[in-house]
PDB file of N, CA and C in Angstrom:
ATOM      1  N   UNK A   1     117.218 -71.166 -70.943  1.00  0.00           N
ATOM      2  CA  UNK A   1     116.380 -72.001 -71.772  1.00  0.00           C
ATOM      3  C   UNK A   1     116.414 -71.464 -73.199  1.00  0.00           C
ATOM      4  N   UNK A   2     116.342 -72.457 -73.784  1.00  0.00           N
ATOM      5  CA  UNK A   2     117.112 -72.257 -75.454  1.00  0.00           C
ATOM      6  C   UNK A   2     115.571 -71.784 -76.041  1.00  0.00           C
ATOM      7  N   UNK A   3     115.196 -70.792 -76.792  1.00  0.00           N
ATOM      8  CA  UNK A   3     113.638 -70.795 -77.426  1.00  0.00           C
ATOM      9  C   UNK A   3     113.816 -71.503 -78.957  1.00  0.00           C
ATOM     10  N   UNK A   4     112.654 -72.506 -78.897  1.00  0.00           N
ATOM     11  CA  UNK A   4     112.749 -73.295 -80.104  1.00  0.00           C
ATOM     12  C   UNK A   4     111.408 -72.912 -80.948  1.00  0.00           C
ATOM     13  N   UNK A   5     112.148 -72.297 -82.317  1.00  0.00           N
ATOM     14  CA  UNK A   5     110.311 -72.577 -82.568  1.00  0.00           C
ATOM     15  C   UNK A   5     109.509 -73.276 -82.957  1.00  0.00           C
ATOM     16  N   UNK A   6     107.655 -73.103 -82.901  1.00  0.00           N
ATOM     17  CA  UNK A   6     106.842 -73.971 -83.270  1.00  0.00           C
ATOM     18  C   UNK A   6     106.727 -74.935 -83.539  1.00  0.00           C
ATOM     19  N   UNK A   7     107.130 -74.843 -85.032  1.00  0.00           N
ATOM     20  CA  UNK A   7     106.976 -75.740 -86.154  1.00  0.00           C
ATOM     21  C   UNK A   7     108.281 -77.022 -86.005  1.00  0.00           C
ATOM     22  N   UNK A   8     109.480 -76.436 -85.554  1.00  0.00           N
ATOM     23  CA  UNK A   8     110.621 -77.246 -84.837  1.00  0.00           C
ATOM     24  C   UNK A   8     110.259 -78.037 -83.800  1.00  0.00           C
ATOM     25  N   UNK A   9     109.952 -77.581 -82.953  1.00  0.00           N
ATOM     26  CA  UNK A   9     109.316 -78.574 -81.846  1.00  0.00           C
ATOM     27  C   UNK A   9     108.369 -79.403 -81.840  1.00  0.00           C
ATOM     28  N   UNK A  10     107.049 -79.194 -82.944  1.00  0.00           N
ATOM     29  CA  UNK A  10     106.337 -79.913 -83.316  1.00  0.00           C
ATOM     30  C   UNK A  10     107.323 -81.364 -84.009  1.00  0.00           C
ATOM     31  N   UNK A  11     108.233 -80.606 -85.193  1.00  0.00           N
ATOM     32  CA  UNK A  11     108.488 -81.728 -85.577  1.00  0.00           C
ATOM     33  C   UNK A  11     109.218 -83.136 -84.946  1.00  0.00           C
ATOM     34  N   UNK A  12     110.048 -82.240 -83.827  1.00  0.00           N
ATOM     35  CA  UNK A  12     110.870 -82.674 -83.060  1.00  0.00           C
ATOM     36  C   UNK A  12     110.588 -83.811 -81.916  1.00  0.00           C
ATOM     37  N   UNK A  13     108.948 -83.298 -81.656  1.00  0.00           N
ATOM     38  CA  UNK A  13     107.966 -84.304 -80.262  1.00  0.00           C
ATOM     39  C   UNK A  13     107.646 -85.461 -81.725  1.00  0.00           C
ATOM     40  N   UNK A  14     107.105 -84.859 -82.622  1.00  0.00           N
ATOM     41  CA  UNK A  14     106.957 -86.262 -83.357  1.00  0.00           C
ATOM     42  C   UNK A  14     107.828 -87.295 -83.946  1.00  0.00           C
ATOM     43  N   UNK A  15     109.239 -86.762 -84.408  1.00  0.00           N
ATOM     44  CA  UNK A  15     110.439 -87.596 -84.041  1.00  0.00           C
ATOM     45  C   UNK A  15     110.634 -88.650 -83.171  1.00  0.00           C
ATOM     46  N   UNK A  16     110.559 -88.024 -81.970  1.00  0.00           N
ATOM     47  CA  UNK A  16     110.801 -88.686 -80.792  1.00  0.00           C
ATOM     48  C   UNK A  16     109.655 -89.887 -80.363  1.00  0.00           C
ATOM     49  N   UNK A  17     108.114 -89.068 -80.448  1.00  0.00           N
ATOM     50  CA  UNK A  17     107.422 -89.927 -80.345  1.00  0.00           C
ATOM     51  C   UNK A  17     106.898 -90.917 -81.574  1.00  0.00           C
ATOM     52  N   UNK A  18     107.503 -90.747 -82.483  1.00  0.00           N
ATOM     53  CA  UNK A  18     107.086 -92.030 -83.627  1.00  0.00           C
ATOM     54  C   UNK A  18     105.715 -91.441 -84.372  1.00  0.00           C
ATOM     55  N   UNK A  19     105.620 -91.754 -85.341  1.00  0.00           N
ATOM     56  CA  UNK A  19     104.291 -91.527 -86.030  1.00  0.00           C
ATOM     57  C   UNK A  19     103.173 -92.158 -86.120  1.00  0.00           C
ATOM     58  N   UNK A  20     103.628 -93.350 -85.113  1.00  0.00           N
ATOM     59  CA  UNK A  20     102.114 -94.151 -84.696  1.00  0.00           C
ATOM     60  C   UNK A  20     101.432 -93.400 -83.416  1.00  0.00           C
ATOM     61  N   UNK A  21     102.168 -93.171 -82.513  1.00  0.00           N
ATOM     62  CA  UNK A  21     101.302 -92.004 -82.102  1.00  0.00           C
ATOM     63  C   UNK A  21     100.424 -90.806 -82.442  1.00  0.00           C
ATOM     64  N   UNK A  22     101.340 -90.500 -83.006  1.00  0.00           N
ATOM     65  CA  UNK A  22     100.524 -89.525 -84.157  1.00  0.00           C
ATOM     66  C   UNK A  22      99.295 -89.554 -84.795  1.00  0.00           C
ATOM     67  N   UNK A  23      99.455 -90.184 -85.377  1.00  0.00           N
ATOM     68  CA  UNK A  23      98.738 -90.898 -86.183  1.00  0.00           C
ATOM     69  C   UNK A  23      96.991 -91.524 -85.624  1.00  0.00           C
ATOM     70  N   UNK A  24      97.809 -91.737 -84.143  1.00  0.00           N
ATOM     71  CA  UNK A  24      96.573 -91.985 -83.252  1.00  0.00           C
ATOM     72  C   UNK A  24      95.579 -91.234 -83.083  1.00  0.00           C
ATOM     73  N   UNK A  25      96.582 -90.125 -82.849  1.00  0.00           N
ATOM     74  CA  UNK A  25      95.801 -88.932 -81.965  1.00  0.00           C
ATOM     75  C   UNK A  25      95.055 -88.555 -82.968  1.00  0.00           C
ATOM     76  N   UNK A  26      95.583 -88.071 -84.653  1.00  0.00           N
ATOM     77  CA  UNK A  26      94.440 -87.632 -85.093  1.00  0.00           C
ATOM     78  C   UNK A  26      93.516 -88.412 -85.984  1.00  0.00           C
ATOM     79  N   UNK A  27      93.641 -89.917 -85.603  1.00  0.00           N
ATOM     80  CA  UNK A  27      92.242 -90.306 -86.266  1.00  0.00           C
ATOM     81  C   UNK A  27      91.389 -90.434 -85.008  1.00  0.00           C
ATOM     82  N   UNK A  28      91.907 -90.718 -84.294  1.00  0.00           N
ATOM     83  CA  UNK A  28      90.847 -90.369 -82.720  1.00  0.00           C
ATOM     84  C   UNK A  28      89.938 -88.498 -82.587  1.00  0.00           C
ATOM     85  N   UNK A  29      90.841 -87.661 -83.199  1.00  0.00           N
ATOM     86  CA  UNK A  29      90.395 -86.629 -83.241  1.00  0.00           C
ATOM     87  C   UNK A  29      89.214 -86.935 -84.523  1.00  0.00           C
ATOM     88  N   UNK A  30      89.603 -86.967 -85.053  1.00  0.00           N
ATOM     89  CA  UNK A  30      88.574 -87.150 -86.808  1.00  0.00           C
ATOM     90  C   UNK A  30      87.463 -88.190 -86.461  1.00  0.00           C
ATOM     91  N   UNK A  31      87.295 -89.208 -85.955  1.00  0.00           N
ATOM     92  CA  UNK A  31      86.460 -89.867 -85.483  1.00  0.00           C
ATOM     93  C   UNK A  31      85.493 -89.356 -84.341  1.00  0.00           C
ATOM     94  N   UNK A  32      85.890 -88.495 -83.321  1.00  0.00           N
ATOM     95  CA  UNK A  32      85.101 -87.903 -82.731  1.00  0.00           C
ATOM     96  C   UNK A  32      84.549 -86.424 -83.521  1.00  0.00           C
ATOM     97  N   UNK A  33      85.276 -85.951 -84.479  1.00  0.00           N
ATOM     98  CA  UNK A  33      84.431 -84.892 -85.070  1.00  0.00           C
ATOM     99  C   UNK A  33      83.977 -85.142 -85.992  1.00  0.00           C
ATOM    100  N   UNK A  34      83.590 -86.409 -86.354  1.00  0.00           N
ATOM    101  CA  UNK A  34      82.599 -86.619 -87.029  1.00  0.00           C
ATOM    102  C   UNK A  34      81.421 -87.208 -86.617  1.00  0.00           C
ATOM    103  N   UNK A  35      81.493 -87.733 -85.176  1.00  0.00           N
ATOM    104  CA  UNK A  35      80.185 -88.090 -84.517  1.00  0.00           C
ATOM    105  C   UNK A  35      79.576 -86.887 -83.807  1.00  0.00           C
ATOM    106  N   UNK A  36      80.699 -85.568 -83.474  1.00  0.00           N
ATOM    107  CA  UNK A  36      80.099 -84.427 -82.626  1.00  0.00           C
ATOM    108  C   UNK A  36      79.312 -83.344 -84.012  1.00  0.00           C
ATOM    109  N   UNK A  37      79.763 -83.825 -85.328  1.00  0.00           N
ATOM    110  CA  UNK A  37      79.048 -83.235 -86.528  1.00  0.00           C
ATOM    111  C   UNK A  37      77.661 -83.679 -86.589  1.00  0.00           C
ATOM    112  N   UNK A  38      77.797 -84.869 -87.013  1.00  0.00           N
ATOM    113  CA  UNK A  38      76.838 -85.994 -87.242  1.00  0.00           C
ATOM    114  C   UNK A  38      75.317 -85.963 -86.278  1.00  0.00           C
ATOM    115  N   UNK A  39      75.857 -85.577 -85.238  1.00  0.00           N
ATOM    116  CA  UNK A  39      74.892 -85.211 -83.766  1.00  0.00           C
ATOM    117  C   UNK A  39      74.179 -83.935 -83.687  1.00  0.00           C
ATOM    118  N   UNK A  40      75.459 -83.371 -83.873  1.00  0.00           N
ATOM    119  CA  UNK A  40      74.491 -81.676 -84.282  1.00  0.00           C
ATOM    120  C   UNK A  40      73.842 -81.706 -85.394  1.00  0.00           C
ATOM    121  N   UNK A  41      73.772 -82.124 -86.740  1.00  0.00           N
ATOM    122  CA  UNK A  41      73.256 -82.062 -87.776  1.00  0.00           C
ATOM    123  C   UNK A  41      71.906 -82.857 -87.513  1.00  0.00           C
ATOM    124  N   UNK A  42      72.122 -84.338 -86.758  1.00  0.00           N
ATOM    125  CA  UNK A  42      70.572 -84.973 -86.780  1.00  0.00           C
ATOM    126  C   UNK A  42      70.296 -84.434 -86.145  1.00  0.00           C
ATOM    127  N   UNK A  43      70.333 -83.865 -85.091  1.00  0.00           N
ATOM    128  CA  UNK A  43      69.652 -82.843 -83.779  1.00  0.00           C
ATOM    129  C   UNK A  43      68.409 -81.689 -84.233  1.00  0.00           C
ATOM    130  N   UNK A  44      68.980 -80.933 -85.898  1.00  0.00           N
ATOM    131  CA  UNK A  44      68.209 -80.288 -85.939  1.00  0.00           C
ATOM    132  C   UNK A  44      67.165 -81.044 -86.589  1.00  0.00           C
ATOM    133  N   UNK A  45      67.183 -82.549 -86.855  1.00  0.00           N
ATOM    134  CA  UNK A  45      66.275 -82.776 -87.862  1.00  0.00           C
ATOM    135  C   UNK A  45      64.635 -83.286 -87.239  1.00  0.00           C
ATOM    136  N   UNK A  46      65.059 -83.772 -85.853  1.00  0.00           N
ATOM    137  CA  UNK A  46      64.686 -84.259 -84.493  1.00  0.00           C
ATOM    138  C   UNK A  46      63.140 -83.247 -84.557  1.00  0.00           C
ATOM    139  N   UNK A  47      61.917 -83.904 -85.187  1.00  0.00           N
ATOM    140  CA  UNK A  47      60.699 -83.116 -84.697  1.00  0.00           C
ATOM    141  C   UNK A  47      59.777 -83.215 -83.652  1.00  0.00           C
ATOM    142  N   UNK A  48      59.217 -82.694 -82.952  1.00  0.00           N
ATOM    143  CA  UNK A  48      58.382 -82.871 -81.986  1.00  0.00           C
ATOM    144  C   UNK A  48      56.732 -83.294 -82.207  1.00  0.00           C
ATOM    145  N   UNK A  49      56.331 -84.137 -82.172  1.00  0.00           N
ATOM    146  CA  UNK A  49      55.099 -84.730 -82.821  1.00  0.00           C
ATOM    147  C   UNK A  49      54.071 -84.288 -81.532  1.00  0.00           C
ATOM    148  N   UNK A  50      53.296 -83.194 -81.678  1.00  0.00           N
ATOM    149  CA  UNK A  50      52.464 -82.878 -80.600  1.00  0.00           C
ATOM    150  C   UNK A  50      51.455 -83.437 -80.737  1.00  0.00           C
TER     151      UNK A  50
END
């Protein structure tokens, strides 16, 4: 087995798989870390009215 590195193989899966995939994955990523931000931040704002 041939060792390829990193940054080669990265570029290489995205070659192959097109940049609309890509592309997918990280606005799907960015869209969920901004609702898992967004959540923790109102979370602390959240008071308890005794």
């Amino acid at each position: 087995m041939e060792h390829i590195p990193r940054a080669a193989w990265l570029t290489e899966a995205a070659q192959q798989q097109g940049a609309g995939n890509l592309l997918r994955v990280v606005l799907i990523v960015m869209i969920v870390g901004c609702v898992l931000t967004g959540w923790l931040l109102l979370r602390g704002y959240k008071r308890k009215d005794d």
